[in-house]
Protein backbone atom coordinates (compact mmCIF):
# COMPACT_ATOMS: atom_id res chain seq x y z
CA UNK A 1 -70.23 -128.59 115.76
CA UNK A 2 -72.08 -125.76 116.66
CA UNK A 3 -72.72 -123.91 120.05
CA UNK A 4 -75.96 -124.81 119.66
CA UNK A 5 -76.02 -128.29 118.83
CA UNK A 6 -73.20 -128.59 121.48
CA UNK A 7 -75.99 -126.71 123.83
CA UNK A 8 -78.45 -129.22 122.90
CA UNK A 9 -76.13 -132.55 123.25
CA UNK A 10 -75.21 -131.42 126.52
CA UNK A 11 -78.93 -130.31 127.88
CA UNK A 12 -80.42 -133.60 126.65
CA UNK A 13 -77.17 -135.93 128.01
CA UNK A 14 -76.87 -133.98 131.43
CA UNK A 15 -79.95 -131.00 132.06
CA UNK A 16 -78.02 -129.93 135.17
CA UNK A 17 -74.74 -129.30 133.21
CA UNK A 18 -77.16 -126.56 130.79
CA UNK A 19 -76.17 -123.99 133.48
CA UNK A 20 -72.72 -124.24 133.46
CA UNK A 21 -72.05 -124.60 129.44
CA UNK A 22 -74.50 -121.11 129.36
CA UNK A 23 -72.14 -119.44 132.52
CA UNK A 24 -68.94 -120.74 130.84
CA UNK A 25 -70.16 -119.57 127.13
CA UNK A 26 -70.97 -116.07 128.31
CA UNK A 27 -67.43 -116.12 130.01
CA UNK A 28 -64.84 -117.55 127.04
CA UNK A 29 -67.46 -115.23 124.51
CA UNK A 30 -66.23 -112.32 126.61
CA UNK A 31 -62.44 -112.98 127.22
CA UNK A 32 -62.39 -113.69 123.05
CA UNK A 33 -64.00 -110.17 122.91
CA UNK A 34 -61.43 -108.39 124.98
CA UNK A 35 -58.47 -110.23 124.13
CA UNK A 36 -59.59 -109.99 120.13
CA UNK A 37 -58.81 -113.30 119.77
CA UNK A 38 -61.16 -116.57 118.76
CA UNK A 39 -58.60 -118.75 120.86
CA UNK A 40 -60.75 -118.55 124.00
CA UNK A 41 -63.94 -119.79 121.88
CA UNK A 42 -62.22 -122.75 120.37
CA UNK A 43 -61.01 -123.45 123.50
CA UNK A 44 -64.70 -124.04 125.01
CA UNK A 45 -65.72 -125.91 121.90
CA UNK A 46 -63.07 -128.43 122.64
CA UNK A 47 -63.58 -128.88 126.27
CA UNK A 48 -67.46 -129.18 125.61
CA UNK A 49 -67.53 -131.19 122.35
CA UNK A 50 -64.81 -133.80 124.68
CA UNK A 51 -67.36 -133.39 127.56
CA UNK A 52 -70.18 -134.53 125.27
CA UNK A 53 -68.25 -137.56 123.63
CA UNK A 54 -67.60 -138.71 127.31
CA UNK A 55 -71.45 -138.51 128.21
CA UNK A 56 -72.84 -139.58 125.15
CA UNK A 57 -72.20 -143.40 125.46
CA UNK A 58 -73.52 -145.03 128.89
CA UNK A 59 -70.95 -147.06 129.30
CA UNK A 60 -67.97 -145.12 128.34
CA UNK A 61 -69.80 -142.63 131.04
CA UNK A 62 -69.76 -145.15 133.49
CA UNK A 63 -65.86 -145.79 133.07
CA UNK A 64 -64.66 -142.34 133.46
CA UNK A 65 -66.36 -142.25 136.26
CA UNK A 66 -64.76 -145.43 137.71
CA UNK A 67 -61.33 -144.46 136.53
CA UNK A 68 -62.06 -141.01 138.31
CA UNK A 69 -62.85 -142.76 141.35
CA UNK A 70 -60.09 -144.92 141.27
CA UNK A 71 -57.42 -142.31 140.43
CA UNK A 72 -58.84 -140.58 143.95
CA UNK A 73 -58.14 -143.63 145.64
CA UNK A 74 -54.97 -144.81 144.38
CA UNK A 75 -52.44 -144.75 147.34
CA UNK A 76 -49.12 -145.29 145.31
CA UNK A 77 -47.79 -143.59 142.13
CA UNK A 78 -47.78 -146.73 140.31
CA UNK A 79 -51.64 -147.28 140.87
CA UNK A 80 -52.03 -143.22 139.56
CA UNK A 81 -50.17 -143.43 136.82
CA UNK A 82 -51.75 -146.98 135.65
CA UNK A 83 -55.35 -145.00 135.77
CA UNK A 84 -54.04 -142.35 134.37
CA UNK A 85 -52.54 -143.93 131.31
CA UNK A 86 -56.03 -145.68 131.06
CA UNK A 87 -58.14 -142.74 131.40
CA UNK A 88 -55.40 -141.15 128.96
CA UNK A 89 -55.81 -144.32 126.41
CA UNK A 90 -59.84 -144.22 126.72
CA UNK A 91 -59.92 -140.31 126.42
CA UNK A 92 -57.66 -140.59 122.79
CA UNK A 93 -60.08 -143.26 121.57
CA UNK A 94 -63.20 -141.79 122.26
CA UNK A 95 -61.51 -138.17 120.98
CA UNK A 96 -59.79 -139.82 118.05
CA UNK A 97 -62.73 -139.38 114.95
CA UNK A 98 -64.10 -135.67 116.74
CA UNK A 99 -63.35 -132.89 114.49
CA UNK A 100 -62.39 -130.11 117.21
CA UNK A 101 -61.62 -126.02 116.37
């Protein structure tokens, strides 16, 4: 996926989020060019083309959201790590065909 078509998902499945992919671009484009190294780059791809995978089915939105919510508000460690291992098992799935740098 491109930067652009990553631009585009993410401006047409959250406009307010445009802002911070163009602030976060301009900031891993410039660590890549003074470390020399594409690392930082591939590094935004991932988080972004992940980001967009979340967003880009309503309900799978809607659940990391809840499990989000519910890992805030879980008052033992046995409740955390139960939403964690959930948002862990939903975050592989919807990951698991997304060709990433």
């Amino acid at each position: 996926m491109t930067v652009g078509a990553l631009r585009a998902a993410v401006d047409r499945l959250d406009p307010e989020q445009t802002a911070a992919f163009d602030r976060e671009f301009a900031a891993f484009t410039a660590e890549s060019a003074a470390s020399g190294s594409g690392a930082p780059v591939s590094a935004f791809l991932r988080k972004w083309a992940v980001w967009v995978e979340r967003m880009r089915v309503p309900a799978t939105a809607a659940r990391v959201r809840e499990l989000e919510a519910a890992m805030g508000a879980a008052k033992t460690d046995d409740e955390a790590r139960a939403v964690a291992v959930e948002m862990s098992e939903l975050l592989h799935k919807i990951t698991a065909d997304l060709v990433l740098p």
